[in-house]
Protein backbone atom coordinates (compact mmCIF):
# COMPACT_ATOMS: atom_id res chain seq x y z
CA UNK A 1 0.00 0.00 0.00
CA UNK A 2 1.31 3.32 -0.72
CA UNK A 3 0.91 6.69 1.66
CA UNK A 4 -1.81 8.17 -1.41
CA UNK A 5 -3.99 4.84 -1.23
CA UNK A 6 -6.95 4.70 1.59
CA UNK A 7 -6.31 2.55 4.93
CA UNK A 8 -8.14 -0.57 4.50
CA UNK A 9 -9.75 -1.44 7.77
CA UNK A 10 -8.27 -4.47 8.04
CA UNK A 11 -5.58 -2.00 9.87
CA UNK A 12 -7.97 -1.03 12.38
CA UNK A 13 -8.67 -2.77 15.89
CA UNK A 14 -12.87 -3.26 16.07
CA UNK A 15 -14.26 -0.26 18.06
CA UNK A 16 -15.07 -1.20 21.11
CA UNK A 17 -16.06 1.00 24.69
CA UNK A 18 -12.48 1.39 25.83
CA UNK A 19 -11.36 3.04 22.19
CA UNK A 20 -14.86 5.70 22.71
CA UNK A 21 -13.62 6.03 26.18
CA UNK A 22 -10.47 7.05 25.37
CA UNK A 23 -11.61 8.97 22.24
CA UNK A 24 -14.30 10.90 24.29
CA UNK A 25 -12.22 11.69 26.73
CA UNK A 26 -9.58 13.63 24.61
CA UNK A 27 -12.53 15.35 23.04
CA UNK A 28 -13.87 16.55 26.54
CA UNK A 29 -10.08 17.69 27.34
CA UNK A 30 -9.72 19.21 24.60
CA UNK A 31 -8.61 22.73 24.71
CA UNK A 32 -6.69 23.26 21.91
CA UNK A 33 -5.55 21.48 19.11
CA UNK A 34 -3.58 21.46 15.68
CA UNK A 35 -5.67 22.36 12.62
CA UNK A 36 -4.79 21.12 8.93
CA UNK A 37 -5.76 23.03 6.00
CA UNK A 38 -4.80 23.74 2.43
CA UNK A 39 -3.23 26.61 1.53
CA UNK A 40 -1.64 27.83 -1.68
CA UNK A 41 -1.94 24.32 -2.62
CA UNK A 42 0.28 22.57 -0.04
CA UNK A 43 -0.52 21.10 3.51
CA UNK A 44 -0.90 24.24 6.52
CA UNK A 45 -1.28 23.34 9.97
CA UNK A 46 -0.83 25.65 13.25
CA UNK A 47 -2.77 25.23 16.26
CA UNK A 48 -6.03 26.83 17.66
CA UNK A 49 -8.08 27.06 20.65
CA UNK A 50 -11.03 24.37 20.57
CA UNK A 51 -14.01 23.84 22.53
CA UNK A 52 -16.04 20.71 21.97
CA UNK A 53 -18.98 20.85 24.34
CA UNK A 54 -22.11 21.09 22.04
CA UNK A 55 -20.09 20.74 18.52
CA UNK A 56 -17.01 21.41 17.74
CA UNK A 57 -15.69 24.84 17.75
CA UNK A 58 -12.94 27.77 17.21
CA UNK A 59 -12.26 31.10 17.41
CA UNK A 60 -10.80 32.67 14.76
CA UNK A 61 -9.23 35.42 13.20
CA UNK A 62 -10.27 36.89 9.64
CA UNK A 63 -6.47 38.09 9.44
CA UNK A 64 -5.37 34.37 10.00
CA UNK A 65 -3.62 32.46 7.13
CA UNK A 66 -6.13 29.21 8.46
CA UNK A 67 -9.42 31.52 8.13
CA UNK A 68 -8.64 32.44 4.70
CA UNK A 69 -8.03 28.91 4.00
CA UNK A 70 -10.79 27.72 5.36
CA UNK A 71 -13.15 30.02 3.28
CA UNK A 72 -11.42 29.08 0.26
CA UNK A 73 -11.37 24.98 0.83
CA UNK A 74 -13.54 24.12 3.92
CA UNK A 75 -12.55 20.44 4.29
CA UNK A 76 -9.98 20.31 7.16
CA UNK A 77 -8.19 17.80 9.17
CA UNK A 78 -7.73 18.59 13.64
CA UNK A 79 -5.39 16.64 15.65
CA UNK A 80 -6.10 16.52 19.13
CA UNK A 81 -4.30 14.67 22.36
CA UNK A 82 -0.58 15.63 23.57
CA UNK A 83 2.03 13.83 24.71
CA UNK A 84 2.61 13.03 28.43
CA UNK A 85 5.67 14.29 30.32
CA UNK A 86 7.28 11.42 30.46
CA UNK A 87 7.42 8.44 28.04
CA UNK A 88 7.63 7.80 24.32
CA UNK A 89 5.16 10.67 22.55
CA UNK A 90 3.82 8.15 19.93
CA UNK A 91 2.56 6.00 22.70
CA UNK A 92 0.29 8.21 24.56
CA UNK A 93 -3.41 8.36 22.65
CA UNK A 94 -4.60 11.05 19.95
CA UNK A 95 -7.67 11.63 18.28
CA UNK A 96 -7.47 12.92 14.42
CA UNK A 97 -10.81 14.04 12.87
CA UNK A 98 -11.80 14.69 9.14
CA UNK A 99 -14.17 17.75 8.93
CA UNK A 100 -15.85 20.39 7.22
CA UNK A 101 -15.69 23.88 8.19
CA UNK A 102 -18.33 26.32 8.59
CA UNK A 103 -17.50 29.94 9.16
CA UNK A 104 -20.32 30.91 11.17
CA UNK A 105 -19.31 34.53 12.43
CA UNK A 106 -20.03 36.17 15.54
CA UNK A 107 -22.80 34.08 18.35
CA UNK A 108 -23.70 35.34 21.25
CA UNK A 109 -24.55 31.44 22.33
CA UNK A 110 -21.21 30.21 20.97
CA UNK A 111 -19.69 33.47 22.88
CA UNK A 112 -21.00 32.82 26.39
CA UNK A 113 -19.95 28.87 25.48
CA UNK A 114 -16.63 29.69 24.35
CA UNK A 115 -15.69 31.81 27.27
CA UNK A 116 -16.62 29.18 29.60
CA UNK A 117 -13.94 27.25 28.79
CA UNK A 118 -11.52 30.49 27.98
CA UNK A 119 -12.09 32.88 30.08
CA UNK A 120 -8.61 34.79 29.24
CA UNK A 121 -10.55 35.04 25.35
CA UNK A 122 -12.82 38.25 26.98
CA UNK A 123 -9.56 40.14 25.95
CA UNK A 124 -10.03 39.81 22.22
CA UNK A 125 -13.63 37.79 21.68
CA UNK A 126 -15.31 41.10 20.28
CA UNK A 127 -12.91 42.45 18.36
CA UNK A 128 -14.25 42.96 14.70
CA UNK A 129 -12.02 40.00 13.19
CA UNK A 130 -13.13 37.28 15.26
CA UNK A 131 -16.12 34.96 14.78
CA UNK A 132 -16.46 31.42 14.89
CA UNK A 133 -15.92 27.97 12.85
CA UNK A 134 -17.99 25.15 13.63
CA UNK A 135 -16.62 21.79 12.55
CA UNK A 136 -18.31 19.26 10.74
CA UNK A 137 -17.00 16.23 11.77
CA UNK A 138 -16.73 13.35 8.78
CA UNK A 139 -14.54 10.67 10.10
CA UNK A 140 -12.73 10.08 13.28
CA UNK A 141 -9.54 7.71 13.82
CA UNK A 142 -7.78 6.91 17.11
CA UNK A 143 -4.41 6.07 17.57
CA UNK A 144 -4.36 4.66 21.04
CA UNK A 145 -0.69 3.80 20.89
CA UNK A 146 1.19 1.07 19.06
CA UNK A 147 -1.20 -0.82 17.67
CA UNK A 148 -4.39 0.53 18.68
CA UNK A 149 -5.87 2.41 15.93
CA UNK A 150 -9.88 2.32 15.12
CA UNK A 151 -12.38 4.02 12.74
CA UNK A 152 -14.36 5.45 14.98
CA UNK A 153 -18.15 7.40 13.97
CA UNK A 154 -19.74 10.14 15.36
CA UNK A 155 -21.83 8.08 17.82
CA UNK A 156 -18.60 6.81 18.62
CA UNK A 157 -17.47 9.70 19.92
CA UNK A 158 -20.32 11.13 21.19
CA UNK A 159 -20.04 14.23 19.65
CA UNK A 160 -22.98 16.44 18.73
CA UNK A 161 -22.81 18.01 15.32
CA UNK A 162 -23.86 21.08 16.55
């Protein structure tokens, strides 16, 4: 199999509680995370704040280089889990998703939720260039360590579309 051709599932473990427990509970610790976009034709990623009570969710900038690359090809990729302290990093569980982005501009609901969970965000939250993305998400796969990697849906993972 080459890196362009799709994973068959044979490479995945069958989904079972402990994989949504684990993927679940990266979701509901999730505070940040790295986002993947296109941009200029070539792979971008940089992180962002997340929130992923209710939906998935960011703040963002207009000015950002992700923003503008959002609005031009929605379809994104967010990595979320970090390494321990101690350990190897490639052992310790992360959750990728597949999703759409929808640029969904200033909320007073997805304000009061957002600051919530980042209170330090009251700083900047109303300045003219920030609204929100909501992500879609398409596809979920855990990587639970050596091994331990699963196809996981949105039921799965619990995670309301938002």
């Amino acid at each position: 199999m080459t890196m362009s051709e799709p994973a068959a599932n044979a490479n995945f473990r069958e989904v079972d509680d402990e994989a949504r427990g684990i993927a679940r509970g990266l979701l509901a610790e999730a505070r940040f995370g790295a986002l993947g976009v296109m941009l200029e034709g070539a792979p971008f990623v940089t992180r962002i704040a997340l929130n992923a009570e209710g939906g998935l969710i960011s703040l963002v900038s207009t000015l950002s280089q992700h923003t503008a690359a959002l609005k031009a090809t929605p379809r994104c990729s967010l990595l979320i889990g970090e390494p321990g302290i101690k350990g190897d990093p490639l052992t310790h569980p992360r959750l990728t998703l597949q999703a759409d982005a929808e640029l969904v501009g200033r909320d007073d609901t997805l304000r009061a939720r957002w600051l919530k969970i980042h209170p330090k965000a009251k700083l900047y939250i109303d300045f003219g260039d920030f609204g929100f993305v909501r992500f879609q998400v398409r596809a979920a796969f855990l990587n639970g360590g050596f091994g331990y990697a699963c196809r996981l849906s949105n039921d799965d993972i619990a995670l309301s579309q938002g």
